[in-house]
N, C-alpha and C. Protein backbone atom coordinates (compact mmCIF):
# COMPACT_ATOMS: atom_id res chain seq x y z
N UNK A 1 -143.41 15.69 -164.33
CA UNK A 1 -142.83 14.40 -164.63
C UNK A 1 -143.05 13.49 -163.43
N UNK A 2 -143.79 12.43 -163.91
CA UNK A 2 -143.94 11.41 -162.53
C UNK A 2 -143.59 10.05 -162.49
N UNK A 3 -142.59 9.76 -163.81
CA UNK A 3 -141.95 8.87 -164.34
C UNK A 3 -140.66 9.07 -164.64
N UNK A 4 -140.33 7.71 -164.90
CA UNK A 4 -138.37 7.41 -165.12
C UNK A 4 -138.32 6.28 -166.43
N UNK A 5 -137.74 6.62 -167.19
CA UNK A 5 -137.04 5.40 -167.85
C UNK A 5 -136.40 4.75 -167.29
N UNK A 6 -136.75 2.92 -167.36
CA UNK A 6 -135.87 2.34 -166.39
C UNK A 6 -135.53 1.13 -167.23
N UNK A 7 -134.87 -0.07 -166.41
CA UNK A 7 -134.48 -1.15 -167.40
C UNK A 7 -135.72 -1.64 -168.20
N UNK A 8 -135.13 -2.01 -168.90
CA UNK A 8 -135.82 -3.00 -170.38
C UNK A 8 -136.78 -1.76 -171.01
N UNK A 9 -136.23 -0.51 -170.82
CA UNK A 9 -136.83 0.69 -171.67
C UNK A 9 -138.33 0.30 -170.90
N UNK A 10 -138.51 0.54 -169.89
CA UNK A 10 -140.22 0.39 -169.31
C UNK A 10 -140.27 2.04 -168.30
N UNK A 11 -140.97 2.63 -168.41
CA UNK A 11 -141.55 3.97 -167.21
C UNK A 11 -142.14 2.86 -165.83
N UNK A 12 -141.02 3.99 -165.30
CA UNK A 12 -141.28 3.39 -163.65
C UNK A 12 -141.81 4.82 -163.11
N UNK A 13 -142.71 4.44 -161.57
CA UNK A 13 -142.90 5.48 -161.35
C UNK A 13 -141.74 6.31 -160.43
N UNK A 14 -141.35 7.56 -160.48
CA UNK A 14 -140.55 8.32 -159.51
C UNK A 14 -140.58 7.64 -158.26
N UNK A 15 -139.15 7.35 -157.65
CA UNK A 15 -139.12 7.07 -156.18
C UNK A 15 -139.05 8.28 -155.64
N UNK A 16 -139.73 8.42 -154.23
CA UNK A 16 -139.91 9.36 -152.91
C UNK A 16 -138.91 9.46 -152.19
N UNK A 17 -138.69 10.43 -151.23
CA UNK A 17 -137.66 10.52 -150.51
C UNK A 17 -137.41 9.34 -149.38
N UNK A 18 -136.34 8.45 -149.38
CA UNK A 18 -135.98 7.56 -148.63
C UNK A 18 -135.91 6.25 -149.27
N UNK A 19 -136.56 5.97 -150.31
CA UNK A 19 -136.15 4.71 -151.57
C UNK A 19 -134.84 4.47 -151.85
N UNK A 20 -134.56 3.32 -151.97
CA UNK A 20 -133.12 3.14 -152.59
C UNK A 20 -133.28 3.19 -153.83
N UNK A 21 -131.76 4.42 -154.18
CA UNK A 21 -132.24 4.24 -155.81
C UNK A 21 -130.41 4.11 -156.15
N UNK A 22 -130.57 4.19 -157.64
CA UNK A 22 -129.39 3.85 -158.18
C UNK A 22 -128.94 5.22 -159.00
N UNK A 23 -129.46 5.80 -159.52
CA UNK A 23 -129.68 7.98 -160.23
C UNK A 23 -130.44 8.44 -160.08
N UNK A 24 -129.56 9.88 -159.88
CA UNK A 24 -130.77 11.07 -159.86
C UNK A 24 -132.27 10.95 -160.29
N UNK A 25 -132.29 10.47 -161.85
CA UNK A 25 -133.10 10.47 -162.80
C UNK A 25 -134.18 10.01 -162.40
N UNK A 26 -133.64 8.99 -161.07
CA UNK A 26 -135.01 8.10 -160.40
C UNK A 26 -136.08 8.39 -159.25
N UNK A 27 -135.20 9.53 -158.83
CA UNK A 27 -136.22 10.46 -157.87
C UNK A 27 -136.62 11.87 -158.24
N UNK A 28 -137.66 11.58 -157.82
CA UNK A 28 -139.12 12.65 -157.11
C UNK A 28 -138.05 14.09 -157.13
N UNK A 29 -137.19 14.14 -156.52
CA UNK A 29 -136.11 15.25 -155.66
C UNK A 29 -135.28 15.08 -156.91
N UNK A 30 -135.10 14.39 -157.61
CA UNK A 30 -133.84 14.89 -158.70
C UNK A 30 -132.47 14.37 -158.00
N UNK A 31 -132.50 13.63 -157.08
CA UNK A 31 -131.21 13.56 -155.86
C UNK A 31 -131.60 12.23 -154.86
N UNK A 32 -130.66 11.38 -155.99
CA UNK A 32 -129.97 10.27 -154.95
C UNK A 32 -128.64 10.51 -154.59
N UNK A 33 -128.62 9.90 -153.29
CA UNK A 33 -127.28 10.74 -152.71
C UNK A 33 -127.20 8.79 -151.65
N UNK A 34 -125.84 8.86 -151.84
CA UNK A 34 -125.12 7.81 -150.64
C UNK A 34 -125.38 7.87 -149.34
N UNK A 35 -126.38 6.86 -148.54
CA UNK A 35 -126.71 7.03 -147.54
C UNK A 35 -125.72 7.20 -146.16
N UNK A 36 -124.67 6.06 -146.41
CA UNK A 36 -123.72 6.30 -145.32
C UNK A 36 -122.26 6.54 -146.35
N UNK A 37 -121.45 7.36 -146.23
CA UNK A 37 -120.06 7.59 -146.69
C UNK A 37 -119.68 6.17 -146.96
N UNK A 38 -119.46 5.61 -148.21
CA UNK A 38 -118.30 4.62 -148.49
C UNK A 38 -119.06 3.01 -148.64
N UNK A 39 -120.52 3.47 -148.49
CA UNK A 39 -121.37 1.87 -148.31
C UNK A 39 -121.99 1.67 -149.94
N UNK A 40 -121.73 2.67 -150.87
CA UNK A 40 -122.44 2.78 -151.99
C UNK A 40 -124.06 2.30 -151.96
N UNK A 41 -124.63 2.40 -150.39
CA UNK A 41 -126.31 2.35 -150.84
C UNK A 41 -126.01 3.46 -150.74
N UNK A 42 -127.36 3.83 -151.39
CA UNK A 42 -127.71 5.03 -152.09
C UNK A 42 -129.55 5.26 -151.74
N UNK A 43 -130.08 6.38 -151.38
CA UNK A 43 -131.24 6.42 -151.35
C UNK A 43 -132.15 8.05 -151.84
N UNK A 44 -132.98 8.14 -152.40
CA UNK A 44 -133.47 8.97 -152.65
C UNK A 44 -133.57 10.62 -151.62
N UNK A 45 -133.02 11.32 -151.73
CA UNK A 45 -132.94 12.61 -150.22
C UNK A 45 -134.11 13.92 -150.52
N UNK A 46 -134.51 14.35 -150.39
CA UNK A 46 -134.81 16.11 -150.32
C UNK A 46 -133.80 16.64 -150.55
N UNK A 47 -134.22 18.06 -151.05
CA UNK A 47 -133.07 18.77 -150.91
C UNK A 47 -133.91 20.10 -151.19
N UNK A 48 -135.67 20.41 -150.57
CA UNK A 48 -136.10 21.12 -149.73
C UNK A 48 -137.34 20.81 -149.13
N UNK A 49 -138.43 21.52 -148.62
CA UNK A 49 -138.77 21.29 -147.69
C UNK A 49 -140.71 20.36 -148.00
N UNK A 50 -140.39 21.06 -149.64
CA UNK A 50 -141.29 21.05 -150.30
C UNK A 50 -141.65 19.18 -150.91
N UNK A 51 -140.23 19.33 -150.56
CA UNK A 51 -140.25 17.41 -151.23
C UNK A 51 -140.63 16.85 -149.90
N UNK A 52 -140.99 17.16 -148.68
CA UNK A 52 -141.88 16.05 -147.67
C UNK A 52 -142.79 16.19 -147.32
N UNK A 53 -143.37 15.02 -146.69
CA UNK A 53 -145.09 15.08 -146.63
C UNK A 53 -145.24 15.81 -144.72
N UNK A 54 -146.21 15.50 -145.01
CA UNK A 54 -146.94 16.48 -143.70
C UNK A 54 -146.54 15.85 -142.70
N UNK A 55 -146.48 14.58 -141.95
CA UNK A 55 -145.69 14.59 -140.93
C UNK A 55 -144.25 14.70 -140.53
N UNK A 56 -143.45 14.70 -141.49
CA UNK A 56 -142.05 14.99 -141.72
C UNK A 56 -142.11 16.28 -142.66
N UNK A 57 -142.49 17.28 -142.48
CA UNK A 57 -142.25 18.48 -143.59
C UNK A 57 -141.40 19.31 -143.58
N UNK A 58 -140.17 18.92 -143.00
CA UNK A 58 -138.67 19.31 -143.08
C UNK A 58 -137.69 18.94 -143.78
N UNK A 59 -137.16 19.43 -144.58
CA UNK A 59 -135.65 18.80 -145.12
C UNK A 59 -134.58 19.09 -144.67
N UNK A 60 -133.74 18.34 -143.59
CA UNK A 60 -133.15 18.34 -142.90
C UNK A 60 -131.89 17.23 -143.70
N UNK A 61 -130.91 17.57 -143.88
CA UNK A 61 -129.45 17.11 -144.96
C UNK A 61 -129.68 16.29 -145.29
N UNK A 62 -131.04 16.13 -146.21
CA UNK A 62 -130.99 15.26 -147.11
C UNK A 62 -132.23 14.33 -147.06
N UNK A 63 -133.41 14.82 -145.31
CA UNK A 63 -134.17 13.84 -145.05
C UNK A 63 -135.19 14.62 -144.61
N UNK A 64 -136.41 13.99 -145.00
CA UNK A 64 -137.36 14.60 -144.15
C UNK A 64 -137.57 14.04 -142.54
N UNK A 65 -137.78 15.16 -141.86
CA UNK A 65 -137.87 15.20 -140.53
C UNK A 65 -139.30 16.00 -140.19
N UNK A 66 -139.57 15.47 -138.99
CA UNK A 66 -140.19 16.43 -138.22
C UNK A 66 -140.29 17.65 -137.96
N UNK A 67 -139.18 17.88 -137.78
CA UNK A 67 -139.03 19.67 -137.27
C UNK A 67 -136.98 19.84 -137.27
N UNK A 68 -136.78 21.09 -137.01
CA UNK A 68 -135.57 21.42 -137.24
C UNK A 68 -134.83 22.00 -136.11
N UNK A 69 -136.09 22.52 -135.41
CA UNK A 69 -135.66 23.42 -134.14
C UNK A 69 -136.64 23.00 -133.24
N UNK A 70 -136.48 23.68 -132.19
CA UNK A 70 -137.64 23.76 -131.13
C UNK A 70 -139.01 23.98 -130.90
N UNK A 71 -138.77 25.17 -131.62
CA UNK A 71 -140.15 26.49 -131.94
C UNK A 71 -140.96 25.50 -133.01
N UNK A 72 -140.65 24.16 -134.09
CA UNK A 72 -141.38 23.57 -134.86
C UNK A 72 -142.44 22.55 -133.93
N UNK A 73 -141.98 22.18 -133.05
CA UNK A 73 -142.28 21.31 -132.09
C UNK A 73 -143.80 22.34 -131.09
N UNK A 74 -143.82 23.08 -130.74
CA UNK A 74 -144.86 23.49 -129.77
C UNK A 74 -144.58 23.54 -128.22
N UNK A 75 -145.62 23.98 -127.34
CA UNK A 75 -144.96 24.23 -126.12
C UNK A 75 -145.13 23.09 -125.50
N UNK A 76 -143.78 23.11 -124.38
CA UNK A 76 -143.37 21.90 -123.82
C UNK A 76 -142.98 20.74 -124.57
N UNK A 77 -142.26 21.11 -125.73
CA UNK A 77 -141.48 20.24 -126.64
C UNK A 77 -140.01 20.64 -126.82
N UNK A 78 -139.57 19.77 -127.72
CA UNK A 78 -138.57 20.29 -128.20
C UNK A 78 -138.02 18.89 -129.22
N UNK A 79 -137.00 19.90 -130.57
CA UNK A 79 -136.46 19.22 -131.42
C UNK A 79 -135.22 18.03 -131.06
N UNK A 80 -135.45 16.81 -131.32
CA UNK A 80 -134.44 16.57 -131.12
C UNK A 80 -133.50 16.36 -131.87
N UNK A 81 -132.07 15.64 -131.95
CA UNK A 81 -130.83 15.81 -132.62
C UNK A 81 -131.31 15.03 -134.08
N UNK A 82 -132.32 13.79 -134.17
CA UNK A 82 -132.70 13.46 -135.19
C UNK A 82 -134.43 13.74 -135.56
N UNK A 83 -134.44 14.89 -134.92
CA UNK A 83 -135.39 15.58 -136.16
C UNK A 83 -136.61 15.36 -135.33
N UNK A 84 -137.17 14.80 -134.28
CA UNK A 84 -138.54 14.17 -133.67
C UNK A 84 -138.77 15.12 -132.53
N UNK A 85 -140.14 15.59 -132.58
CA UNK A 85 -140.54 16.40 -131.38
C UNK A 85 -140.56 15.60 -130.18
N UNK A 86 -140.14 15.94 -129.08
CA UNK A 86 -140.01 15.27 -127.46
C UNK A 86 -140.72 16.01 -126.82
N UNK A 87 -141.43 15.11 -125.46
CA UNK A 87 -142.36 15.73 -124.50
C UNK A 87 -140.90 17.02 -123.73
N UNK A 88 -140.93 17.64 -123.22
CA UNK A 88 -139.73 18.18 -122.42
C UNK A 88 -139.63 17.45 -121.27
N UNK A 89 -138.85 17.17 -120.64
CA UNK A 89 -138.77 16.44 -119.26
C UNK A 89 -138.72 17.42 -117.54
N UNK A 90 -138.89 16.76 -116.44
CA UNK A 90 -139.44 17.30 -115.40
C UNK A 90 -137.85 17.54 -114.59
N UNK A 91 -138.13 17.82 -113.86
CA UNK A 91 -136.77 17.53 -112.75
C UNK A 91 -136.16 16.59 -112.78
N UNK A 92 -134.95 16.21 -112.28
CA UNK A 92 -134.69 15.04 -112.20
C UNK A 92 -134.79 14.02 -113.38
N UNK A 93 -135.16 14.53 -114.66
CA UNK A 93 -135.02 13.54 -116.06
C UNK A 93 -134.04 13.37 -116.31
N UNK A 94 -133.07 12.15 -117.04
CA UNK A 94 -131.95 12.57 -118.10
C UNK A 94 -131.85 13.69 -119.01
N UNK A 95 -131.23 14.63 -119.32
CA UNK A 95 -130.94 15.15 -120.53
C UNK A 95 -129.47 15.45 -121.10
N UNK A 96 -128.60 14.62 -120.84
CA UNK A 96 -127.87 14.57 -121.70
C UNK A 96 -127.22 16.15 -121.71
N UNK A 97 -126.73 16.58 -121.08
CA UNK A 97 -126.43 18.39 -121.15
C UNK A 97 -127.05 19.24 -122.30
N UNK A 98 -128.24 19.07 -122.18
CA UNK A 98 -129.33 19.60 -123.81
C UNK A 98 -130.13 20.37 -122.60
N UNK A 99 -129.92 21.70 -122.63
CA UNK A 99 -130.70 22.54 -122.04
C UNK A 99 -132.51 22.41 -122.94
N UNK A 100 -132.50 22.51 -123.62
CA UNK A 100 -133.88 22.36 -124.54
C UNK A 100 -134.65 21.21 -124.27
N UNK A 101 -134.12 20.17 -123.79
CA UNK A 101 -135.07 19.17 -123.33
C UNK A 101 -135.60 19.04 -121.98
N UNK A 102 -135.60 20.15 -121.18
CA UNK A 102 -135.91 20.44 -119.55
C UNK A 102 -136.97 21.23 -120.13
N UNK A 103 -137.91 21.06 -119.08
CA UNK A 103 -138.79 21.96 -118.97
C UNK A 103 -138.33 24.00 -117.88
N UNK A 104 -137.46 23.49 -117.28
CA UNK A 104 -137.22 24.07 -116.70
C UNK A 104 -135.79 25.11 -117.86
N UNK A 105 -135.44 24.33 -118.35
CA UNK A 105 -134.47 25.18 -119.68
C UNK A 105 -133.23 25.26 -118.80
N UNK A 106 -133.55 23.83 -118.11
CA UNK A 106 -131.90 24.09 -117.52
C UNK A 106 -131.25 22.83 -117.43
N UNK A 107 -130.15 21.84 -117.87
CA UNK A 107 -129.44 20.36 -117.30
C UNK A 107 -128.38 20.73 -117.04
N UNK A 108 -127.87 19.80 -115.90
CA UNK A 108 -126.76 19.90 -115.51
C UNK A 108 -125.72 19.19 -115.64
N UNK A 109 -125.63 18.56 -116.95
CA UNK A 109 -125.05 17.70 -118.10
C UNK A 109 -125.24 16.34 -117.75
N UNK A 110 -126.32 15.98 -116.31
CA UNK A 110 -126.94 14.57 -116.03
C UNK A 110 -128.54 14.72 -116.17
N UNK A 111 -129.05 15.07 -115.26
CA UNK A 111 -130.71 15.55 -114.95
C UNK A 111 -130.97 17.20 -115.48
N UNK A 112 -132.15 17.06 -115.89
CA UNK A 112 -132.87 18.44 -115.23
C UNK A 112 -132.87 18.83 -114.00
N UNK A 113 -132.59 20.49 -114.11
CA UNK A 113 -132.37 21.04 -112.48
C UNK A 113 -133.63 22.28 -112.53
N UNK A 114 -133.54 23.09 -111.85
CA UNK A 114 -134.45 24.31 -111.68
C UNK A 114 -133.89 25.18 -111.79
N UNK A 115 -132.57 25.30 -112.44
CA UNK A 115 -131.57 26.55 -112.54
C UNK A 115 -130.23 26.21 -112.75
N UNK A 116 -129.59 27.28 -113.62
CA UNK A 116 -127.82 27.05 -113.69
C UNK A 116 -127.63 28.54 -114.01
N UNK A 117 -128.71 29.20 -113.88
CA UNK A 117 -128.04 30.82 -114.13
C UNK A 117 -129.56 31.44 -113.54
N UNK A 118 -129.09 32.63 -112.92
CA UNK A 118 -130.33 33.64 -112.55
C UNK A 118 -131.66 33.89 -112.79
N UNK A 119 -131.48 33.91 -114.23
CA UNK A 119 -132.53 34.71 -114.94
C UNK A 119 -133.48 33.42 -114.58
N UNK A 120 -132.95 31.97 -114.39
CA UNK A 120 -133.91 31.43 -114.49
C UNK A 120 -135.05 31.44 -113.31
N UNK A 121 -134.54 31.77 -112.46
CA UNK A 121 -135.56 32.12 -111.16
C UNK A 121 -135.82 33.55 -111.06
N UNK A 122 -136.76 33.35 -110.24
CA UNK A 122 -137.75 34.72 -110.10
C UNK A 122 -136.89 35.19 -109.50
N UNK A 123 -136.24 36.37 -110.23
CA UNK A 123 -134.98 37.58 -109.78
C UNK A 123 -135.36 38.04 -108.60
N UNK A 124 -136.91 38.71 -108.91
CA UNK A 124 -137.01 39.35 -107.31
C UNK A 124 -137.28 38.81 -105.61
N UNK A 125 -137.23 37.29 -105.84
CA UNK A 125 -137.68 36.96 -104.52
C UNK A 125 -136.63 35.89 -104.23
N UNK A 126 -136.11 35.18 -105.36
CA UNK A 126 -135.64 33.90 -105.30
C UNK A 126 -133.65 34.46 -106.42
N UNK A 127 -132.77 33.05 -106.07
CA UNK A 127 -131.77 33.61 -106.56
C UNK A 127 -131.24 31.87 -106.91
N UNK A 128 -130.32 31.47 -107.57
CA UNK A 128 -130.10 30.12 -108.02
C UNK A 128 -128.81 29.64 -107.14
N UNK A 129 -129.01 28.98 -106.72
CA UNK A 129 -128.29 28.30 -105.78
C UNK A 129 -127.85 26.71 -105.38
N UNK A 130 -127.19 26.24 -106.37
CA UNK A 130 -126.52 24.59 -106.38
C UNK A 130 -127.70 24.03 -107.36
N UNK A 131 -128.15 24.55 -108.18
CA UNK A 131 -128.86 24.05 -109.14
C UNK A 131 -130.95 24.19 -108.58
N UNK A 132 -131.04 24.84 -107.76
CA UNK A 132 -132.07 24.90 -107.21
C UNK A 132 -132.61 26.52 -107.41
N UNK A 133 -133.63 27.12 -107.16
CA UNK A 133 -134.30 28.29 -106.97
C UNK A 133 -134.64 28.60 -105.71
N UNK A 134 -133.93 29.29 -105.04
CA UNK A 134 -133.89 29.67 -103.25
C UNK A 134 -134.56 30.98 -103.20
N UNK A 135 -135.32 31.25 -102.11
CA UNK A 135 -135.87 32.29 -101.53
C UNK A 135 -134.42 33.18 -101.11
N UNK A 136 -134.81 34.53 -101.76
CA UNK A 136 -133.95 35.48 -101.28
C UNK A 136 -133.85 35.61 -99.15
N UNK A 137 -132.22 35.83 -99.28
CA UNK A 137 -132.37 36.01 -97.03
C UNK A 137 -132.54 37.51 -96.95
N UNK A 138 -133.08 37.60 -96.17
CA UNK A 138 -133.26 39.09 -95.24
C UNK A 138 -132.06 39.57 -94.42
N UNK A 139 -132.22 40.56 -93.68
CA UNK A 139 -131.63 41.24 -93.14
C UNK A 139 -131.04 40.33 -91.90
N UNK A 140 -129.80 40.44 -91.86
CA UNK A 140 -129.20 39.21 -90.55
C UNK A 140 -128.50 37.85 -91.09
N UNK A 141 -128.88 37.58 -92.64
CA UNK A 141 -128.63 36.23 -92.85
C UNK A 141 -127.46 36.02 -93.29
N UNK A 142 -126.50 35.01 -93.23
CA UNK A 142 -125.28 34.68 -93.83
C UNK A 142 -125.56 34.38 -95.52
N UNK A 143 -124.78 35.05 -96.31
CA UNK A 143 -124.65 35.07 -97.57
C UNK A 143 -123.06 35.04 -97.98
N UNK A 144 -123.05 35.11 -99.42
CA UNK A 144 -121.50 35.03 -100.20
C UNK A 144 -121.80 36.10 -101.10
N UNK A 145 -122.87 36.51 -101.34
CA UNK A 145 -123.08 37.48 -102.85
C UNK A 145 -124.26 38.26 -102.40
N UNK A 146 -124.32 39.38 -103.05
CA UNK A 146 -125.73 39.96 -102.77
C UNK A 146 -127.19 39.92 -103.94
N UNK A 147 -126.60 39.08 -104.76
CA UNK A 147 -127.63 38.84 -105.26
C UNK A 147 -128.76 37.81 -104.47
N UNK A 148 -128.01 37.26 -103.14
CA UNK A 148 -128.78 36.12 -101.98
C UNK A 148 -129.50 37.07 -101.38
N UNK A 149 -129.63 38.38 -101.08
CA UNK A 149 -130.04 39.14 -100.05
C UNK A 149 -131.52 40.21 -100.71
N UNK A 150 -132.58 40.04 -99.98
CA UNK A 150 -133.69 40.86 -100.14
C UNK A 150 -133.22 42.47 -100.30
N UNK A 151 -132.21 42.26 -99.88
CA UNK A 151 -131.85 44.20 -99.73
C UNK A 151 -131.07 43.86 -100.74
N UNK A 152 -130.41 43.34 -101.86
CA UNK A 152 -129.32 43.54 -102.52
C UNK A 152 -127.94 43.50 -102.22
N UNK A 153 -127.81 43.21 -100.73
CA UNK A 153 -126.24 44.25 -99.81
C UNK A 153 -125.60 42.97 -99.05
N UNK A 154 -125.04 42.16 -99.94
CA UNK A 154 -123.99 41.28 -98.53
C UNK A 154 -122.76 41.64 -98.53
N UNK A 155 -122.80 42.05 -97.12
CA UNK A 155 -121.21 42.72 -96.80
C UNK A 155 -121.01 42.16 -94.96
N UNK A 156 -119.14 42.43 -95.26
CA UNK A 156 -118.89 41.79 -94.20
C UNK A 156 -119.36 42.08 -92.77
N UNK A 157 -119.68 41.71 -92.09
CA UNK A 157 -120.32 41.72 -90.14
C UNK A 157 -119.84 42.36 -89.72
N UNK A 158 -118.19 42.14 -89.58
CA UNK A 158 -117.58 42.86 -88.79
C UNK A 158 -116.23 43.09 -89.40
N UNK A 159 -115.55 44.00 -89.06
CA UNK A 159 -114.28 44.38 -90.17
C UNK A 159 -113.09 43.66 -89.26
N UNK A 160 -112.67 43.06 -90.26
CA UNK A 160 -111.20 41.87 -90.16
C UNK A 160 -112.16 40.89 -90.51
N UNK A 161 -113.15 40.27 -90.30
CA UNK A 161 -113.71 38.64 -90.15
C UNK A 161 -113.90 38.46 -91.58
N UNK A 162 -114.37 37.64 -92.21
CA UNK A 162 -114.89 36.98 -93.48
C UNK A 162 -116.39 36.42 -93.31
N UNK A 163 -116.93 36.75 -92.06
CA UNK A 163 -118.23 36.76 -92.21
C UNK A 163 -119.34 37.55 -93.28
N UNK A 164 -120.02 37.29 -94.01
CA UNK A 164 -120.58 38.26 -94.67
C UNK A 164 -122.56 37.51 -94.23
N UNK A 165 -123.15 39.15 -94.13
CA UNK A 165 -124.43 39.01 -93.73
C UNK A 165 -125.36 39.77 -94.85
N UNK A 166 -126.66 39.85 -94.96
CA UNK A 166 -127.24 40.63 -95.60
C UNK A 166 -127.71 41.65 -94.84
N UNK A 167 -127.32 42.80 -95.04
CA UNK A 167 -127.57 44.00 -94.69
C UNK A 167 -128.55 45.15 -95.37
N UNK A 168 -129.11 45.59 -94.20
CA UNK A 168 -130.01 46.84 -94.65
C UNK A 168 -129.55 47.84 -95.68
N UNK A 169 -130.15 48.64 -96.57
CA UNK A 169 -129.99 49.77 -97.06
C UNK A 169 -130.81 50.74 -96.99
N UNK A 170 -132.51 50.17 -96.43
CA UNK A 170 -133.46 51.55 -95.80
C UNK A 170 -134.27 50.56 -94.78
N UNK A 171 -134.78 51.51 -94.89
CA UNK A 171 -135.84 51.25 -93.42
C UNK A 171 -136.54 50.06 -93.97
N UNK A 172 -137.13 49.93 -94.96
CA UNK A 172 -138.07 49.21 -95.07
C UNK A 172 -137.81 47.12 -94.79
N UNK A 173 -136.02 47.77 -95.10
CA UNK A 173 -135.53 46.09 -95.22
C UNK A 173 -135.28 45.75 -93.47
N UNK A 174 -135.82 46.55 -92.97
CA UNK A 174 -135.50 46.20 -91.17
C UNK A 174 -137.15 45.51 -90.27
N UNK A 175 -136.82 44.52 -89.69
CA UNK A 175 -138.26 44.45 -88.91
C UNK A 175 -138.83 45.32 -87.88
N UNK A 176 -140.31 45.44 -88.45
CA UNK A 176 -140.53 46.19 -87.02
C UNK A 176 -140.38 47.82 -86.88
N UNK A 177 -140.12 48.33 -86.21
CA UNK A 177 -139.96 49.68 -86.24
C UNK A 177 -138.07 50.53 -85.60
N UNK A 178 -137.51 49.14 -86.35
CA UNK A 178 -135.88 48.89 -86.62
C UNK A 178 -135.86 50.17 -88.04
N UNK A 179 -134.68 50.73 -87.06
CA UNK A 179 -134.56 51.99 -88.39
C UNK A 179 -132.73 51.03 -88.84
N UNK A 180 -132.29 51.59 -90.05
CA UNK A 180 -131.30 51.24 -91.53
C UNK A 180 -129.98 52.09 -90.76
N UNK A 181 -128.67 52.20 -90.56
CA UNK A 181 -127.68 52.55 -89.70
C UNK A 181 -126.87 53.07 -91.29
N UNK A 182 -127.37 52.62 -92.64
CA UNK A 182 -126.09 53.05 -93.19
C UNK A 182 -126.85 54.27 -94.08
């Protein structure tokens, strides 16, 4: 069916998704639906994926879109909230606290950063630190956690103080021909 009965008994052709229509009967999709709550326009919707064309080939509540998610978009993209693939952004971009629009897969509910959790830096050399990716410290260095320390081990310097250093656990984490004490 690629026609409608319409006034003065004449065949119109089917409206497409996004036409203003006045019934079902008049779209392509079988489904006119109220565009905004309470405005009585009304426009022709999808209601799957099959009713849009190739650059919008999503039906997304009622509309064709671009894409739905991320993964529709390709690498170094991403979906956004109304449906359009985005370049991803660099450091220092806006994103709006939308981890998916960093390249880095990280905002800090202003800019892109280079980190807000571990995994995002290279575990074994580097550790996340005020929104940045830091080189792990060696043996001697002031730390708070031992995930900061090449050896794994920050513990306190000296017992009573609140100093904490990164400390050895073998030989290998010592310079030189410095042998490991614990």
């Amino acid at each position: 069916k690629s026609q409608y009965c319409g006034g003065n008994n004449k065949c119109k052709d089917l409206l497409t998704v996004g036409i203003p229509c006045s019934a079902d009967k008049q779209c392509v999709t079988d489904s006119c639906k109220e565009i905004v709550a309470g405005t009585g326009i009304k426009a022709c919707q999808c209601t799957k994926d099959g009713h849009c064309s190739t650059g919008t080939p999503f039906c997304v509540t009622g509309y064709c879109k671009e894409c739905e998610k991320d993964g529709d978009c390709g690498k170094d993209k991403y979906c956004s909230p109304a449906g359009k693939c985005g370049a991803k952004m660099g450091l220092n971009a806006p994103c709006g606290d939308d981890d998916s629009v960093c390249l880095s897969g990280a905002c800090n509910v202003i800019v892109c950063v280079e980190c807000k959790k571990p995994s995002q830096c290279d575990g074994a050399t580097q550790y996340c630190d005020s929104n940045t990716c830091t080189a792990k410290k060696p043996v001697g260095q002031g730390c708070t956690g031992n995930n900061q320390c090449e050896s794994k081990s920050c513990e306190v310097m000296f017992t009573g103080t609140a100093v904490k250093v990164c400390q050895c656990t073998k030989n290998s984490h010592c310079p030189g021909a410095t042998k490991c004490n614990k």
